[in-house]
PDB file of N, CA and C in Angstrom:
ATOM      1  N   UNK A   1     244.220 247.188 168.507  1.00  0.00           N
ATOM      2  CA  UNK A   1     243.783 246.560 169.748  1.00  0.00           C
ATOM      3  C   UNK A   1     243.813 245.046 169.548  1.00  0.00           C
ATOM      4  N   UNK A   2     244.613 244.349 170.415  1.00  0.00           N
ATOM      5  CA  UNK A   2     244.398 242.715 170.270  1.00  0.00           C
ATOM      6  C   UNK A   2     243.053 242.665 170.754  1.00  0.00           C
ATOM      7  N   UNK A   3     242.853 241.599 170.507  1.00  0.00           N
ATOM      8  CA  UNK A   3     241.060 240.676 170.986  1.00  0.00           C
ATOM      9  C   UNK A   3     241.399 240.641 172.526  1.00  0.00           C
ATOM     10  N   UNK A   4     239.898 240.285 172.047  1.00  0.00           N
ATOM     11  CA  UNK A   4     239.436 240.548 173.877  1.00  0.00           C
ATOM     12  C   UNK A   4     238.936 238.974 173.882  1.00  0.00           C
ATOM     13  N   UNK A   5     239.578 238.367 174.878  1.00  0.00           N
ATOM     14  CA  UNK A   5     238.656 237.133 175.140  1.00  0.00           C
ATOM     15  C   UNK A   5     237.634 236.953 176.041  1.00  0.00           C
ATOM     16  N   UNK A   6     236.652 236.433 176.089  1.00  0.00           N
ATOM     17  CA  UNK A   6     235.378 235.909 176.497  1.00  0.00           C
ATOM     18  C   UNK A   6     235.122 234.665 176.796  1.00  0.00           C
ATOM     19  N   UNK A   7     234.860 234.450 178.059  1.00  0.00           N
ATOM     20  CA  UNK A   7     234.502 233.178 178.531  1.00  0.00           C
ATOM     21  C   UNK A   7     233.432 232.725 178.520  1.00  0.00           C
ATOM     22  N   UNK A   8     232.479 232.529 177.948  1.00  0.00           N
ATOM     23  CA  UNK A   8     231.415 232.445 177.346  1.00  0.00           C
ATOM     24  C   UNK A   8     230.044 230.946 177.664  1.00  0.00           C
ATOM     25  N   UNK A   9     229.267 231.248 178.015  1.00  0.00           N
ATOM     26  CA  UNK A   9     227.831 230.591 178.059  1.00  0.00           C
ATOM     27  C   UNK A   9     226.650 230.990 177.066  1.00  0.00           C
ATOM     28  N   UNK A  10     226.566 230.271 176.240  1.00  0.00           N
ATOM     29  CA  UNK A  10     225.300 231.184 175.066  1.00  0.00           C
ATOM     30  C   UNK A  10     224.203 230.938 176.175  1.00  0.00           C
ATOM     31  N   UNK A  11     224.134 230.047 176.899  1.00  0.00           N
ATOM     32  CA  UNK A  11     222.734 229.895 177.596  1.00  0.00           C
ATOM     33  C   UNK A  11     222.531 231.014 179.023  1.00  0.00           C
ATOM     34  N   UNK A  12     224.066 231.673 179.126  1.00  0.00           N
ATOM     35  CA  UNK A  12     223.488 232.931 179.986  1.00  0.00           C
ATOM     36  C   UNK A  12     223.594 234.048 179.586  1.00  0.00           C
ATOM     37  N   UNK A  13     222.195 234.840 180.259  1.00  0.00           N
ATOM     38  CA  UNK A  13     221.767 236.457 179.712  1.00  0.00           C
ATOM     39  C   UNK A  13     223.140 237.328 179.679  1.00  0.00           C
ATOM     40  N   UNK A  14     223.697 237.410 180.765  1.00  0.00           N
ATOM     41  CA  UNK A  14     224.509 238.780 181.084  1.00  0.00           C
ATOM     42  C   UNK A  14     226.003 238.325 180.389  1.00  0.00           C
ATOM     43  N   UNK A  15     226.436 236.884 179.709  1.00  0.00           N
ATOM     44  CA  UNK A  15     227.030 236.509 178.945  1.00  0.00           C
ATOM     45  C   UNK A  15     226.944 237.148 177.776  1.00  0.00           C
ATOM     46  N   UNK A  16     225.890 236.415 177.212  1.00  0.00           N
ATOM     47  CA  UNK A  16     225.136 236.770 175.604  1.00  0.00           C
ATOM     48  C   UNK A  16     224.704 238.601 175.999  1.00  0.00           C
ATOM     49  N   UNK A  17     225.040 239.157 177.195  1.00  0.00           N
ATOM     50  CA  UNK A  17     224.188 240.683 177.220  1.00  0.00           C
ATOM     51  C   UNK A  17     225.672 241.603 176.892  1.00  0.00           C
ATOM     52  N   UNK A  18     226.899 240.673 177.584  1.00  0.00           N
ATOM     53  CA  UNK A  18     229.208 241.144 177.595  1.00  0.00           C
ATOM     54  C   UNK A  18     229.028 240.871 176.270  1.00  0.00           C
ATOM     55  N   UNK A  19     228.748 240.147 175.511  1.00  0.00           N
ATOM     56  CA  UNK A  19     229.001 239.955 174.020  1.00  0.00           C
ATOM     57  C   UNK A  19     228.385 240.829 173.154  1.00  0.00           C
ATOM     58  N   UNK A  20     227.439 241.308 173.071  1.00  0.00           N
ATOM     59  CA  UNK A  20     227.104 242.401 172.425  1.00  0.00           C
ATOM     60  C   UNK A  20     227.332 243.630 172.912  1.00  0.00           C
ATOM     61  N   UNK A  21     227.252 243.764 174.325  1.00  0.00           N
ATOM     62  CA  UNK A  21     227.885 244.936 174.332  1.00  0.00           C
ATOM     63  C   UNK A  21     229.509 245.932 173.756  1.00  0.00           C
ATOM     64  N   UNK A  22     230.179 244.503 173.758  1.00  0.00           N
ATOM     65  CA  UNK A  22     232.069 244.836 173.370  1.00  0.00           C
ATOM     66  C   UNK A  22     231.499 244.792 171.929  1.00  0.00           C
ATOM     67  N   UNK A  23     230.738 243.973 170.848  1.00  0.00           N
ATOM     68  CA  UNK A  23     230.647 243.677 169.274  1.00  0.00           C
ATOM     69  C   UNK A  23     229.847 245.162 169.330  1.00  0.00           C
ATOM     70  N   UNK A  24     229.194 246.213 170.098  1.00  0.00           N
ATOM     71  CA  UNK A  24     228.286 246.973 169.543  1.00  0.00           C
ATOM     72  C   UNK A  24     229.669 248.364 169.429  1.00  0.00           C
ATOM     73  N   UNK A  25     230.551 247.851 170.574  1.00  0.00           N
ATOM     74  CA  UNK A  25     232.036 249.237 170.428  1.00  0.00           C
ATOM     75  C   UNK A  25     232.465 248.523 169.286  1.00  0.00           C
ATOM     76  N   UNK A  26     232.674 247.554 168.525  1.00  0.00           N
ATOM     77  CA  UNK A  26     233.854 246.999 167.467  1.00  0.00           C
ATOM     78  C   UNK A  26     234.813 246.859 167.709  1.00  0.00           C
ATOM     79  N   UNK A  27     234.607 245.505 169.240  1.00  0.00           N
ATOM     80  CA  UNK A  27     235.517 245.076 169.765  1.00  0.00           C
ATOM     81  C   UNK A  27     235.979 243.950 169.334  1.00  0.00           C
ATOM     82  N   UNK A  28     237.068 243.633 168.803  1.00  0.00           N
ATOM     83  CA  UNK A  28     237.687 242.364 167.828  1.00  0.00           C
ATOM     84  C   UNK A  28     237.578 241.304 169.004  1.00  0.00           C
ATOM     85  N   UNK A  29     236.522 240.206 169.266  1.00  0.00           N
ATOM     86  CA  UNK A  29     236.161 239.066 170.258  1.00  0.00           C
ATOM     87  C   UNK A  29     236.931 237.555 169.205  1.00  0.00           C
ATOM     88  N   UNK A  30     237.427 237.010 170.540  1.00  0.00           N
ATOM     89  CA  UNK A  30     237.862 235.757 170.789  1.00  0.00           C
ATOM     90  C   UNK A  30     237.035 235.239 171.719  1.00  0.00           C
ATOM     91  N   UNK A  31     235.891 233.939 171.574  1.00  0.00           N
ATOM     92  CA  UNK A  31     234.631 233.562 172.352  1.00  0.00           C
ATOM     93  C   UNK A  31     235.581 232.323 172.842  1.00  0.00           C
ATOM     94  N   UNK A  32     235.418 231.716 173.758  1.00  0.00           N
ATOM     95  CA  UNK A  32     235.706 230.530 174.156  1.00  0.00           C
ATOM     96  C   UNK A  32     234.270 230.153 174.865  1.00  0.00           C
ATOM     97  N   UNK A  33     233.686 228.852 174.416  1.00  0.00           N
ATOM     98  CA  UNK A  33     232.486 228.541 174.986  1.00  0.00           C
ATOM     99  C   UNK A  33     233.072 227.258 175.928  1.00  0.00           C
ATOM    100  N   UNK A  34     233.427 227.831 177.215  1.00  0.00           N
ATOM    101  CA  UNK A  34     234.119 226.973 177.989  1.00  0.00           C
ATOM    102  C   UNK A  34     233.202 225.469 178.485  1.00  0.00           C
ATOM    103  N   UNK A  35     231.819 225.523 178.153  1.00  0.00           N
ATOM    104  CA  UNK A  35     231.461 224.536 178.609  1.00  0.00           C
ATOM    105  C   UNK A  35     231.655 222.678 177.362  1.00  0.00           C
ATOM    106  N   UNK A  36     232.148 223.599 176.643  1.00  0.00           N
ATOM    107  CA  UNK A  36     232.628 222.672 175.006  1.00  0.00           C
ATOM    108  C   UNK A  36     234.792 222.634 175.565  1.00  0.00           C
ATOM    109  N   UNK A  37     234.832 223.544 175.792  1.00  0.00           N
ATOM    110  CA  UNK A  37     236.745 223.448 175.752  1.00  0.00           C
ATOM    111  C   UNK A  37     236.744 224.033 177.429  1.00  0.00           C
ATOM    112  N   UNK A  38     236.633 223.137 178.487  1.00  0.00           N
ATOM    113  CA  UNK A  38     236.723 223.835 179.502  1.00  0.00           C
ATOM    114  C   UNK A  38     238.048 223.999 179.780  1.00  0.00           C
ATOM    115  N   UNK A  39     238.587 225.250 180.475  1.00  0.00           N
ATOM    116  CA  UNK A  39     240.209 225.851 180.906  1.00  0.00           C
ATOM    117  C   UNK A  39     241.021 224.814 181.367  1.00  0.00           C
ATOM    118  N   UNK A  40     241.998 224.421 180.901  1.00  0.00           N
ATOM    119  CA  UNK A  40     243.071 223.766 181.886  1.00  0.00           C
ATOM    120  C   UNK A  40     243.700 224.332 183.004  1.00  0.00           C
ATOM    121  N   UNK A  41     244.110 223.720 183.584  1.00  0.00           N
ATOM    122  CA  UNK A  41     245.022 224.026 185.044  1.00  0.00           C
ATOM    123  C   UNK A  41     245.248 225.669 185.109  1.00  0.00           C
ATOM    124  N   UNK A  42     246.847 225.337 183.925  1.00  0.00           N
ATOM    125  CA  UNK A  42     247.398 226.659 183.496  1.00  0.00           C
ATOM    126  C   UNK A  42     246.349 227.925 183.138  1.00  0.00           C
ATOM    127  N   UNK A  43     245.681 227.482 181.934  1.00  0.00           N
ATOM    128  CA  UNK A  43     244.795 228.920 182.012  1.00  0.00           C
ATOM    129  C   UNK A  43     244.317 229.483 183.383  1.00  0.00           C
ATOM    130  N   UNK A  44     243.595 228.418 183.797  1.00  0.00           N
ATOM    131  CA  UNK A  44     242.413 229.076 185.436  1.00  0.00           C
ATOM    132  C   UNK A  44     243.611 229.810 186.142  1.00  0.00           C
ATOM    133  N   UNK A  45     244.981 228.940 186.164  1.00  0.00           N
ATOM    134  CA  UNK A  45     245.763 230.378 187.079  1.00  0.00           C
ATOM    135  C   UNK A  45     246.025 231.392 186.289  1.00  0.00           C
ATOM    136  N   UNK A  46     246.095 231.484 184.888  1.00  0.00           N
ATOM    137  CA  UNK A  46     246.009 232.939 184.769  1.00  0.00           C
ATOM    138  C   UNK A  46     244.864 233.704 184.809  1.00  0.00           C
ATOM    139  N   UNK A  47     243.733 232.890 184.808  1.00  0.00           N
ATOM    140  CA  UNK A  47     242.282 233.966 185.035  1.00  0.00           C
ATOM    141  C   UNK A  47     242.652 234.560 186.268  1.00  0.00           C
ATOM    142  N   UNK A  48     243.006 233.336 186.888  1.00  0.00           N
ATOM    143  CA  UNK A  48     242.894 233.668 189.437  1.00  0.00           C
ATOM    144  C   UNK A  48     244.315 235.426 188.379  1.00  0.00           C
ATOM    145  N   UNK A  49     245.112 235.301 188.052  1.00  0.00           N
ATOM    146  CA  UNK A  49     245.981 236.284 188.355  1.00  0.00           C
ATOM    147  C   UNK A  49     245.524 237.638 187.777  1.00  0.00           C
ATOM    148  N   UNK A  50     244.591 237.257 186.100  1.00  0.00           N
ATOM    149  CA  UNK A  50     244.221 238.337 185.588  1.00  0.00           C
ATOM    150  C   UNK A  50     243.287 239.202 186.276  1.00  0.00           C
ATOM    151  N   UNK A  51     242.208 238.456 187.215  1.00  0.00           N
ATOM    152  CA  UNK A  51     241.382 238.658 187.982  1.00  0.00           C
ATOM    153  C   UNK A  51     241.526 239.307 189.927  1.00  0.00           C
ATOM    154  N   UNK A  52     243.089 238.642 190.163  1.00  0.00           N
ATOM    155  CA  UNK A  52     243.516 238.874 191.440  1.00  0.00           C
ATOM    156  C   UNK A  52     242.578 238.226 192.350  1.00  0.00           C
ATOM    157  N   UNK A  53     241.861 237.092 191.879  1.00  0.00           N
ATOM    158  CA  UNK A  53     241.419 235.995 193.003  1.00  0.00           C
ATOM    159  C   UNK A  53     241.949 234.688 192.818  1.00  0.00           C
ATOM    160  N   UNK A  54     242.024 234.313 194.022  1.00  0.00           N
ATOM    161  CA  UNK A  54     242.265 232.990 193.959  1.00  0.00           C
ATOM    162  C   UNK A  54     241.109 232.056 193.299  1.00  0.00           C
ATOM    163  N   UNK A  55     241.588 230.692 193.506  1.00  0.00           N
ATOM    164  CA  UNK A  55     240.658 229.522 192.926  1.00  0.00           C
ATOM    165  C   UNK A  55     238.927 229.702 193.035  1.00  0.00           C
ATOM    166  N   UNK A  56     239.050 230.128 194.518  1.00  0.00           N
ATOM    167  CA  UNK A  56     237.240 230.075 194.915  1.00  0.00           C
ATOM    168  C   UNK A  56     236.633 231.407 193.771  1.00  0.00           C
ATOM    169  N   UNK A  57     237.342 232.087 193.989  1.00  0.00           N
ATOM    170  CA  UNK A  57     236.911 233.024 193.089  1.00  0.00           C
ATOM    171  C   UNK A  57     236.284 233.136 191.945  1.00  0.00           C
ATOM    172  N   UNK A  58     236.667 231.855 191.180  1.00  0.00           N
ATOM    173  CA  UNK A  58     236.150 231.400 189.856  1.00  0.00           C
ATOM    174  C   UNK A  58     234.818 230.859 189.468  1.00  0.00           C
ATOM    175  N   UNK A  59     234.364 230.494 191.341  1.00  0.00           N
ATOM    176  CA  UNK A  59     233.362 229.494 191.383  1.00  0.00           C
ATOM    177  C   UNK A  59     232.167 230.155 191.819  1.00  0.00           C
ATOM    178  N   UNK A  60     231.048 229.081 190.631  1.00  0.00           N
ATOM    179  CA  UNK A  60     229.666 229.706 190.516  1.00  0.00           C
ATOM    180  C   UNK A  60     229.092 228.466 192.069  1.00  0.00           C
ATOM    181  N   UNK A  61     229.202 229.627 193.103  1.00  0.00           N
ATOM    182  CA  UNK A  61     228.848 228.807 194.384  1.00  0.00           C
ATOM    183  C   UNK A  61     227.053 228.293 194.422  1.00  0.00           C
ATOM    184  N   UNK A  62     226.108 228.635 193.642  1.00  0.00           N
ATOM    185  CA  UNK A  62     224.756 228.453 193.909  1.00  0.00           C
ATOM    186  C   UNK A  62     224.573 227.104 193.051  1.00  0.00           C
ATOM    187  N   UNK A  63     225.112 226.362 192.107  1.00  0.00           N
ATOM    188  CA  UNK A  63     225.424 224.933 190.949  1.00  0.00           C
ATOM    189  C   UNK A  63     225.449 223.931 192.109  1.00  0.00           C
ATOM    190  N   UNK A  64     224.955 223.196 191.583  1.00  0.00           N
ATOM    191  CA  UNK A  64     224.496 221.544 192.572  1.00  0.00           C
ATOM    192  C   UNK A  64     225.754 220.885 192.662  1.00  0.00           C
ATOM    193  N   UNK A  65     226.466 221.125 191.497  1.00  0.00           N
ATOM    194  CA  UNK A  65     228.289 220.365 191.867  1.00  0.00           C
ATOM    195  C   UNK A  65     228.886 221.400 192.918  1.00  0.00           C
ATOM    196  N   UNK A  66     228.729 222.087 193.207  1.00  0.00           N
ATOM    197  CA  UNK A  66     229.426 222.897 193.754  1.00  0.00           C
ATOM    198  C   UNK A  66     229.267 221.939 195.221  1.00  0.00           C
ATOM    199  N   UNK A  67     227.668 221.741 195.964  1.00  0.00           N
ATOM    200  CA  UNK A  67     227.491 221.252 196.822  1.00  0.00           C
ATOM    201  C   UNK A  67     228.250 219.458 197.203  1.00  0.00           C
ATOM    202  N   UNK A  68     227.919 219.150 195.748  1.00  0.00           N
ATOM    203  CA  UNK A  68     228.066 218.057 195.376  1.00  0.00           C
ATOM    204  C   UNK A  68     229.749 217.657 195.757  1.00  0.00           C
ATOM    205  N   UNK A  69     230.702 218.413 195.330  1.00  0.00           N
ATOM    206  CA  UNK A  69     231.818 217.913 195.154  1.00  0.00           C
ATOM    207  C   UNK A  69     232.084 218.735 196.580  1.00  0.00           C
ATOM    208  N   UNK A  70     231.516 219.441 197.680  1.00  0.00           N
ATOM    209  CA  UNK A  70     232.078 219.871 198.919  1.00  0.00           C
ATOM    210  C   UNK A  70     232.836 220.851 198.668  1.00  0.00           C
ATOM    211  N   UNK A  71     232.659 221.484 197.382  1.00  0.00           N
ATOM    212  CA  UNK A  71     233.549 222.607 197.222  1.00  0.00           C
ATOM    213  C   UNK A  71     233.599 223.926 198.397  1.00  0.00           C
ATOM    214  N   UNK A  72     232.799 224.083 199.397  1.00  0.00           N
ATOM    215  CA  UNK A  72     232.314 224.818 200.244  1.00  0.00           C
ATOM    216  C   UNK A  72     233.932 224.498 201.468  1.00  0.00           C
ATOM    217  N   UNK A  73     234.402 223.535 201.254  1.00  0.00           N
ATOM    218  CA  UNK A  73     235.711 223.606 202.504  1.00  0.00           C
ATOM    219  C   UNK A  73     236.678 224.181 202.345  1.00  0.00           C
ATOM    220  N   UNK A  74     236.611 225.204 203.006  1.00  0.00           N
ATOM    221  CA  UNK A  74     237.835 225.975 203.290  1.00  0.00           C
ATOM    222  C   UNK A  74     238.805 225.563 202.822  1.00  0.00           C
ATOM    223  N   UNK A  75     239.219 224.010 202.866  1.00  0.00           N
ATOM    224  CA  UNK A  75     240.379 223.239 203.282  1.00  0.00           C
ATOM    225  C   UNK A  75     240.714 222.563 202.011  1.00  0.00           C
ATOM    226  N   UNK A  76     240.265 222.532 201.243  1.00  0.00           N
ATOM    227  CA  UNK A  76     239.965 221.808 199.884  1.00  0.00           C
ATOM    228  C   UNK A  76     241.386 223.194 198.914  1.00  0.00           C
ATOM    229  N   UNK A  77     242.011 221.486 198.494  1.00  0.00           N
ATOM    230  CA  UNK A  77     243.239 222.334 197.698  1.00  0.00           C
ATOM    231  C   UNK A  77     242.928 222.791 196.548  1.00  0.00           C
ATOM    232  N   UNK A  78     243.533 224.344 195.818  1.00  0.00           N
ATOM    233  CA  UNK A  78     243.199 225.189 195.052  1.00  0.00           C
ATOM    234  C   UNK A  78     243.394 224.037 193.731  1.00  0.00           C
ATOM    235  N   UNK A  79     244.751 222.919 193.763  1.00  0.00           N
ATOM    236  CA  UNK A  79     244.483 221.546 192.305  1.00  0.00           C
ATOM    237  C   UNK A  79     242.986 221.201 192.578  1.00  0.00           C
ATOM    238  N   UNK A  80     242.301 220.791 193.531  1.00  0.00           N
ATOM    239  CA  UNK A  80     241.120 219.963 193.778  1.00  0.00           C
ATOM    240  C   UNK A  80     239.863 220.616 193.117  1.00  0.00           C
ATOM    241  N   UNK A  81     239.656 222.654 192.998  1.00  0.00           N
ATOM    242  CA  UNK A  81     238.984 223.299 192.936  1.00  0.00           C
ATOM    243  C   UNK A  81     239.229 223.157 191.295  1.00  0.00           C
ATOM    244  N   UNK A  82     240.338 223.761 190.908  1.00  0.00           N
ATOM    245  CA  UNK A  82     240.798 223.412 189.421  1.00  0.00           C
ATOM    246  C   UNK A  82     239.978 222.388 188.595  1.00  0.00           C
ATOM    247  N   UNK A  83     240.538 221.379 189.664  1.00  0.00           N
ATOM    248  CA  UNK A  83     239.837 220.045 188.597  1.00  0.00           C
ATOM    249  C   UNK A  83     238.866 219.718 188.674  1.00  0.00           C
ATOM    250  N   UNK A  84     237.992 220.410 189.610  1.00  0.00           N
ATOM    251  CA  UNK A  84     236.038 220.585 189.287  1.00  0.00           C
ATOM    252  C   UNK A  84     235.594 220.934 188.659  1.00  0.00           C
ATOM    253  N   UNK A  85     236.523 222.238 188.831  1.00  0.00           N
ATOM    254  CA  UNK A  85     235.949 223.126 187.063  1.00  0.00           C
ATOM    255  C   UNK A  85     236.363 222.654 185.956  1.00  0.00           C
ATOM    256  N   UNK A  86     237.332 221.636 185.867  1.00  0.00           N
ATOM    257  CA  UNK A  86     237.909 221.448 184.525  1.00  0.00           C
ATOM    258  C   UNK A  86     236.740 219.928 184.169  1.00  0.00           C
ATOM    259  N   UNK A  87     236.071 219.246 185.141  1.00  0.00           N
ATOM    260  CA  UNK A  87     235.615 218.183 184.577  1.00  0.00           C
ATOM    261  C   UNK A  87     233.979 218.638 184.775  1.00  0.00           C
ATOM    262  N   UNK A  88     233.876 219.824 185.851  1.00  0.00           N
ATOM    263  CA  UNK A  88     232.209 220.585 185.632  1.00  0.00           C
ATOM    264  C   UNK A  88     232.085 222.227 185.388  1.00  0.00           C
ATOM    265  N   UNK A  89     232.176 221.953 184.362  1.00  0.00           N
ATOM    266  CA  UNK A  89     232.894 223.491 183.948  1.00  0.00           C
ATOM    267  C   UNK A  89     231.617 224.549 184.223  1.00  0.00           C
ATOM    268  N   UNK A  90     230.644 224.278 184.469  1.00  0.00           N
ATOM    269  CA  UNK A  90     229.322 224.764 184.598  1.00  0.00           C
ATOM    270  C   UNK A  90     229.911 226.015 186.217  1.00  0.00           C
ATOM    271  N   UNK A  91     230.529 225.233 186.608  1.00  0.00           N
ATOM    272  CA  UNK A  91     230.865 225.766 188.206  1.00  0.00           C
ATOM    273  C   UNK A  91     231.918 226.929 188.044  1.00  0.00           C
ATOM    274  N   UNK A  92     232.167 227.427 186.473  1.00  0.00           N
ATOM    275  CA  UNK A  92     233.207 228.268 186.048  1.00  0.00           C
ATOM    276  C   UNK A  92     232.164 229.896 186.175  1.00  0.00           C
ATOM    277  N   UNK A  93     232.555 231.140 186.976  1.00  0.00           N
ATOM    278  CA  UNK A  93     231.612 232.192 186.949  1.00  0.00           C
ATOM    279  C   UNK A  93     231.736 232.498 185.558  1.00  0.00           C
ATOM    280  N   UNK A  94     230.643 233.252 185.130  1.00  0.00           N
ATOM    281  CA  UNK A  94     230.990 233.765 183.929  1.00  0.00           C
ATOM    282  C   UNK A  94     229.856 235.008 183.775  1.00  0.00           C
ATOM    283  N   UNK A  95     230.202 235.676 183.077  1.00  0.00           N
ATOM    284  CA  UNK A  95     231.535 235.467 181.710  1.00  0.00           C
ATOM    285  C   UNK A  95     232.610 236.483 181.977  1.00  0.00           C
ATOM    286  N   UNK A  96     233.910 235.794 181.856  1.00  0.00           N
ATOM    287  CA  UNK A  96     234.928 236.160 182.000  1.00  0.00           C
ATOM    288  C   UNK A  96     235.568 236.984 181.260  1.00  0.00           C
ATOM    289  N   UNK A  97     235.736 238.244 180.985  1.00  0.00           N
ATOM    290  CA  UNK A  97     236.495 238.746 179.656  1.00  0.00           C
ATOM    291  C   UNK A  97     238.229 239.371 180.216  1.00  0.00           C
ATOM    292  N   UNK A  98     238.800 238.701 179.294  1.00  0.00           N
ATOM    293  CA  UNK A  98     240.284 239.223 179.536  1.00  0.00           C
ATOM    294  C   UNK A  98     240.621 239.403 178.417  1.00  0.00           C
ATOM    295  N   UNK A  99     241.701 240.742 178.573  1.00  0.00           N
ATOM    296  CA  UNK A  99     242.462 241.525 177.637  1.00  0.00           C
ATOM    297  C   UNK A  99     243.545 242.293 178.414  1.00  0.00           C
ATOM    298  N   UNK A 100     244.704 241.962 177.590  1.00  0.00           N
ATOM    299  CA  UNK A 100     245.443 242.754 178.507  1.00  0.00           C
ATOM    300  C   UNK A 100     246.273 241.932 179.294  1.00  0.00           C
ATOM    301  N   UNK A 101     246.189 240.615 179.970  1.00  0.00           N
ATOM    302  CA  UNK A 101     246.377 240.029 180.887  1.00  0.00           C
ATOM    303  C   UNK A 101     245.535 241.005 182.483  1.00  0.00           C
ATOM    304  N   UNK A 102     244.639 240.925 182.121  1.00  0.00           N
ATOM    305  CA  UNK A 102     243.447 241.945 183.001  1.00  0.00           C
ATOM    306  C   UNK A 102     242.369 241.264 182.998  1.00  0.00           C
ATOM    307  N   UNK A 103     241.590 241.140 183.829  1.00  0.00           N
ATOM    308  CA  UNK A 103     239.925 240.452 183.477  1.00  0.00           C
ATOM    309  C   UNK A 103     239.301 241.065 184.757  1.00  0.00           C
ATOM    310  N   UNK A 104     237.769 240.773 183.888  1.00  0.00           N
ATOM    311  CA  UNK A 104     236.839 241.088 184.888  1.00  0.00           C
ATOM    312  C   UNK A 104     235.434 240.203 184.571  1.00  0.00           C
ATOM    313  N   UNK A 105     234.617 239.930 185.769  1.00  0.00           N
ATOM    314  CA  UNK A 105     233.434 239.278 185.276  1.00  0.00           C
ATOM    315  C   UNK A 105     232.551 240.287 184.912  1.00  0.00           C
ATOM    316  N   UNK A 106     231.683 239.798 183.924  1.00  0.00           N
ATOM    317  CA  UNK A 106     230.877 240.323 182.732  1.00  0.00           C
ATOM    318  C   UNK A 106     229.497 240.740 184.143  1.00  0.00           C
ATOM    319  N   UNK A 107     229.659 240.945 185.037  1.00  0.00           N
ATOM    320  CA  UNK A 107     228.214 240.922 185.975  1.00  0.00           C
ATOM    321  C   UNK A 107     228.517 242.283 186.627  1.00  0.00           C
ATOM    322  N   UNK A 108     227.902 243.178 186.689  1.00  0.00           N
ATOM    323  CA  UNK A 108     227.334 243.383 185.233  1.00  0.00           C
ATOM    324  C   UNK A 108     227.731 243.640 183.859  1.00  0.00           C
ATOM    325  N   UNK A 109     227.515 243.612 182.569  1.00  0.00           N
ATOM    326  CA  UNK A 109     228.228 243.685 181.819  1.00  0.00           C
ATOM    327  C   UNK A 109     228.985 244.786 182.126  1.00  0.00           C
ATOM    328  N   UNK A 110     228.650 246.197 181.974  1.00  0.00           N
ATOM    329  CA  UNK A 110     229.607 247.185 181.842  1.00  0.00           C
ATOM    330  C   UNK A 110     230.459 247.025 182.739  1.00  0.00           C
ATOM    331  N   UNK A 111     231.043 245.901 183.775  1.00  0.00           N
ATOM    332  CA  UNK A 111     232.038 245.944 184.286  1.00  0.00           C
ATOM    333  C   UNK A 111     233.479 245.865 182.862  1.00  0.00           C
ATOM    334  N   UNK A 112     232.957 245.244 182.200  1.00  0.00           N
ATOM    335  CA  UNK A 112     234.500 245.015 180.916  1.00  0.00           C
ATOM    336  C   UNK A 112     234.338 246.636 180.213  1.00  0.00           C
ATOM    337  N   UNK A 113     233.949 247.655 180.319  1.00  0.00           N
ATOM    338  CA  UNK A 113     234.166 248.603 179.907  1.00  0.00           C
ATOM    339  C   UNK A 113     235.854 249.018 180.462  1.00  0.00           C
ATOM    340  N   UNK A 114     236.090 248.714 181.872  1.00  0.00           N
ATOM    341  CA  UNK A 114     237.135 249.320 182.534  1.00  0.00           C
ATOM    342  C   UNK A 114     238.203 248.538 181.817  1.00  0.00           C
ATOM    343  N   UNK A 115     238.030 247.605 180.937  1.00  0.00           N
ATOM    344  CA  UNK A 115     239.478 246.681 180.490  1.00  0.00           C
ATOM    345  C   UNK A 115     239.758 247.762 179.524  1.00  0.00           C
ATOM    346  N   UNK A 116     238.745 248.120 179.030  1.00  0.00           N
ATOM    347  CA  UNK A 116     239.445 249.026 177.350  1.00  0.00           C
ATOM    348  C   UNK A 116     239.562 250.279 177.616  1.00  0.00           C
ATOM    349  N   UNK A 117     238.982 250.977 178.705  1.00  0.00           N
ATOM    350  CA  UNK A 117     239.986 252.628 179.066  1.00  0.00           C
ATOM    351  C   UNK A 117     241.318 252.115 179.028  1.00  0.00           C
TER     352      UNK A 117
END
């Protein structure tokens, strides 16, 4: 089995709750603690594809940047959304686990069970 990557927040529960759950199967993890190496351009479109959402999709809508940068307009280009998250990465949902070129958010965790059937 290749690794499973993880998009990772140590400071959230259901993050730190996807991470032990895949380490308790002896799931070979690749952590990315995106708020230290946040995604470039390229990656976030392969999350939007692994995931089958677009840009908004990515975004933690209840975060004060979120309000802050007007991310709420419809109209606001999917580069513009990108580069919020890439300079407030906080606004990234998480936790993200992909394998496979497949992902799913960790909420609740046992959603990443369905990557490894």
């Amino acid at each position: 089995m290749s690794p499973v990557t993880v998009y990772h927040n140590p400071r959230c529960s259901k993050s730190r709750q996807t991470i032990t759950l895949l380490e308790s199967r002896g799931v070979e993890l690749q952590v990315v603690e995106y708020l230290k190496s946040p995604p470039d351009e390229p990656t976030m479109q392969q999350l939007c594809a692994a995931l089958d959402c677009g840009p908004r999709g990515l975004l933690r809508s209840k975060e004060e940047a979120y309000v802050a940068l007007g991310l709420a307009d419809p109209t606001k280009p999917d580069r513009e959304i990108f580069q919020a998250i890439r300079e407030h990465p906080i606004l990234l949902e998480r936790p993200i686990v992909l394998y496979n070129n497949k992902a799913v958010f960790g909420r609740p965790p046992e959603n990443v069970l369905a990557l490894l059937s």
